[in-house]
Protein backbone atom coordinates (compact mmCIF):
# COMPACT_ATOMS: atom_id res chain seq x y z
CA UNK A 1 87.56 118.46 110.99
CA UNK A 2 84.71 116.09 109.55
CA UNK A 3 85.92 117.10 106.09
CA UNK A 4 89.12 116.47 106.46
CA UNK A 5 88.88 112.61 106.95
CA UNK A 6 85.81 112.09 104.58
CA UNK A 7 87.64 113.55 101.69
CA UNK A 8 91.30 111.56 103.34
CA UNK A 9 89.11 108.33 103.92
CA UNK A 10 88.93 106.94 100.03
CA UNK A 11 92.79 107.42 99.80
CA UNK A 12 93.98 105.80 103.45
CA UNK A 13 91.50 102.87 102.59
CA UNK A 14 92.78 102.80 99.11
CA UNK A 15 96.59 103.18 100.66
CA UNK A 16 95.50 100.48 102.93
CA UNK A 17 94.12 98.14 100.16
CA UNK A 18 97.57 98.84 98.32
CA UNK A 19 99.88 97.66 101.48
CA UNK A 20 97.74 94.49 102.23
CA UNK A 21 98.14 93.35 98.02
CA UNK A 22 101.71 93.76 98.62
CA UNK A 23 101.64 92.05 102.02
CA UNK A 24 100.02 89.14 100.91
CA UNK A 25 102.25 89.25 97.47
CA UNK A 26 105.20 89.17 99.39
CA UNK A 27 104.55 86.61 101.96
CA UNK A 28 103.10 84.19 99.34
CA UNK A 29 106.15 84.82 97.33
CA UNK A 30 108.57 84.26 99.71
CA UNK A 31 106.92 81.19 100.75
CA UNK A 32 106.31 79.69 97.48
CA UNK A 33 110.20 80.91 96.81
CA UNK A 34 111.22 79.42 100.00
CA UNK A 35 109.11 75.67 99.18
CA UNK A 36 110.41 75.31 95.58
CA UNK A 37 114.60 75.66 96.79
CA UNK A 38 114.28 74.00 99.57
CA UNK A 39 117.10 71.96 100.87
CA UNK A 40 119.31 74.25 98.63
CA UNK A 41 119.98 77.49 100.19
CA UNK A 42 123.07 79.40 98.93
CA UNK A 43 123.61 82.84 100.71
CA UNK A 44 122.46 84.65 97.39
CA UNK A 45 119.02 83.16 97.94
CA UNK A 46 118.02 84.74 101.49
CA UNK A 47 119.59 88.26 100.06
CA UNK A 48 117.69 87.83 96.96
CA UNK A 49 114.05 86.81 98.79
CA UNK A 50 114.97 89.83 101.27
CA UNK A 51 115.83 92.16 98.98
CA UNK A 52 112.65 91.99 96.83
CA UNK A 53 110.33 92.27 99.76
CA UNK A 54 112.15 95.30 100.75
CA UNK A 55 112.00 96.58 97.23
CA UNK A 56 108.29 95.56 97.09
CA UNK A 57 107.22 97.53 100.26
CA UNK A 58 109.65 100.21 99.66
CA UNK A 59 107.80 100.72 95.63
CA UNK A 60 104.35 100.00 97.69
CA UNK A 61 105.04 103.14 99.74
CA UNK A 62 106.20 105.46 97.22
CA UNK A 63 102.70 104.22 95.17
CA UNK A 64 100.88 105.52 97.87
CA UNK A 65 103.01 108.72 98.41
CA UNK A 66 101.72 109.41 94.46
CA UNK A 67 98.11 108.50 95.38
CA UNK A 68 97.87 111.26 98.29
CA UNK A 69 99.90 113.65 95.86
CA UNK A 70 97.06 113.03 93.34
CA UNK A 71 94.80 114.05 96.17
CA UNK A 72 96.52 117.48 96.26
CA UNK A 73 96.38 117.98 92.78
CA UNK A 74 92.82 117.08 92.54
CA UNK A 75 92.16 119.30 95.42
CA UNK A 76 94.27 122.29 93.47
CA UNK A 77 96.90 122.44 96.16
CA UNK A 78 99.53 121.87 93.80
CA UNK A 79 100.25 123.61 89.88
CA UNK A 80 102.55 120.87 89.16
CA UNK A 81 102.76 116.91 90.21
CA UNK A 82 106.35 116.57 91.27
CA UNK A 83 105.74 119.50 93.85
CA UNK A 84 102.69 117.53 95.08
CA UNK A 85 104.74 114.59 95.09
CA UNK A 86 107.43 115.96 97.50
CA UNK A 87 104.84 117.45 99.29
CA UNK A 88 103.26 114.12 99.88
CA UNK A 89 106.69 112.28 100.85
CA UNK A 90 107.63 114.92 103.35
CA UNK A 91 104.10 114.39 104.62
CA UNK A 92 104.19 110.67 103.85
CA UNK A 93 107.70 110.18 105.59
CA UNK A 94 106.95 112.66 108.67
CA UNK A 95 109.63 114.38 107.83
CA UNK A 96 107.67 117.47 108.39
CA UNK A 97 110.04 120.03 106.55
CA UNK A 98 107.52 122.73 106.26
CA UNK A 99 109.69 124.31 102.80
CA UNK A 100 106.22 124.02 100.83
CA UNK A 101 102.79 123.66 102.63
CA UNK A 102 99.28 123.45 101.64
CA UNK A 103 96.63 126.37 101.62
CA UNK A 104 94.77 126.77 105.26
CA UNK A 105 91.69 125.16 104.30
CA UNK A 106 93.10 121.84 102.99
CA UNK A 107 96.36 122.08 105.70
CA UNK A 108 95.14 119.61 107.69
CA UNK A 109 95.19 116.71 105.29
CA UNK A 110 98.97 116.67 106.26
CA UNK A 111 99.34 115.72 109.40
CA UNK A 112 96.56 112.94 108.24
CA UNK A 113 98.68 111.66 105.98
CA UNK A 114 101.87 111.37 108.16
CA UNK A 115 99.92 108.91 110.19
CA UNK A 116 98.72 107.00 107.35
CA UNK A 117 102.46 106.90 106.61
CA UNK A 118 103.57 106.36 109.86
CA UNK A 119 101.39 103.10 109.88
CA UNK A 120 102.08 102.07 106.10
CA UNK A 121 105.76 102.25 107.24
CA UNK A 122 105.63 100.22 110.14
CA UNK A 123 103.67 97.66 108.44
CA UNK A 124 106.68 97.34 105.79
CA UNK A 125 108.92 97.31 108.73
CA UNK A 126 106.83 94.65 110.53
CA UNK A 127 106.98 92.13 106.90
CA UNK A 128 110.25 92.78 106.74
CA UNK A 129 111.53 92.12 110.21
CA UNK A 130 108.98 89.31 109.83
CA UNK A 131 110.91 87.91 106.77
CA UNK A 132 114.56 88.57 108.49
CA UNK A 133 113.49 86.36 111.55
CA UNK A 134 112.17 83.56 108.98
CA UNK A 135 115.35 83.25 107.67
CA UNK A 136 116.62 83.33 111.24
CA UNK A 137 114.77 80.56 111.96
CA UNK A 138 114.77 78.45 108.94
CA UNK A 139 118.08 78.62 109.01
CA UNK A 140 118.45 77.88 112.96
CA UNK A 141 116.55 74.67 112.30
CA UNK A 142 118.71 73.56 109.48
CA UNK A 143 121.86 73.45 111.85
CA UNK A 144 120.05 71.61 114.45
CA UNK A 145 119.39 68.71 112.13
CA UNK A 146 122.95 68.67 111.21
């Protein structure tokens, strides 16, 4: 079991690194964003700021699906990428479809990544629903003053 997560380790702290660059791009962008316009706040502004940190976490993710199918491939799991790619966002996803699966030795790298994709997933959730209840509130303060 030891093996597993030493040779899973560089690519969940390398998934890890990944998700906190886009964190940090995303919530600096969306404040900068948010500083520059304010006081003039059409509709197409909040869909716009949410849409791109969706897009960001949602490219973010799929990134690190392609790392841990690299894995596979370096690991000789996989003959071609785009098998080791679905592989990975079945895994990735916990989806868990079990239509391809990995030899017995390196099987166990699979459920290992579904929790590193559980978590990377519910960190995008978290920024998002983070950035939802910041318009929420920005927007809540605005009509008090009014």
């Amino acid at each position: 079991m030891v093996h597993y997560v030493l040779v899973a380790s560089p690519v969940m702290l390398l998934c890890l690194l990944l998700q906190g660059v886009v964190v940090a791009i995303c919530l600096r962008g969306y404040a900068r964003f948010r500083h520059a316009y304010k006081g003039k706040e059409p509709l197409w502004m909040d869909v716009l700021l949410l849409s791109a940190v969706m897009l960001l976490t949602l490219l973010c993710n799929f990134a690190q699906m392609a790392i841990w199918a690299a894995l596979f491939m370096f690991l000789g799991e996989f003959s071609d990428f785009t098998t080791a790619l679905y592989h990975s966002g079945v895994n990735f996803a916990t989806l868990g479809y079990g239509d391809i699966v990995m030899s017995r030795h390196w099987r166990m790298l699979g459920p290992i990544e579904a929790a590193n994709g559980i978590l990377m997933f519910g960190v995008s959730t978290s920024m998002m629903t983070a950035a939802v209840m910041e318009v929420i509130k920005y927007h809540g303060a605005r009509l008090q003053q009014e």
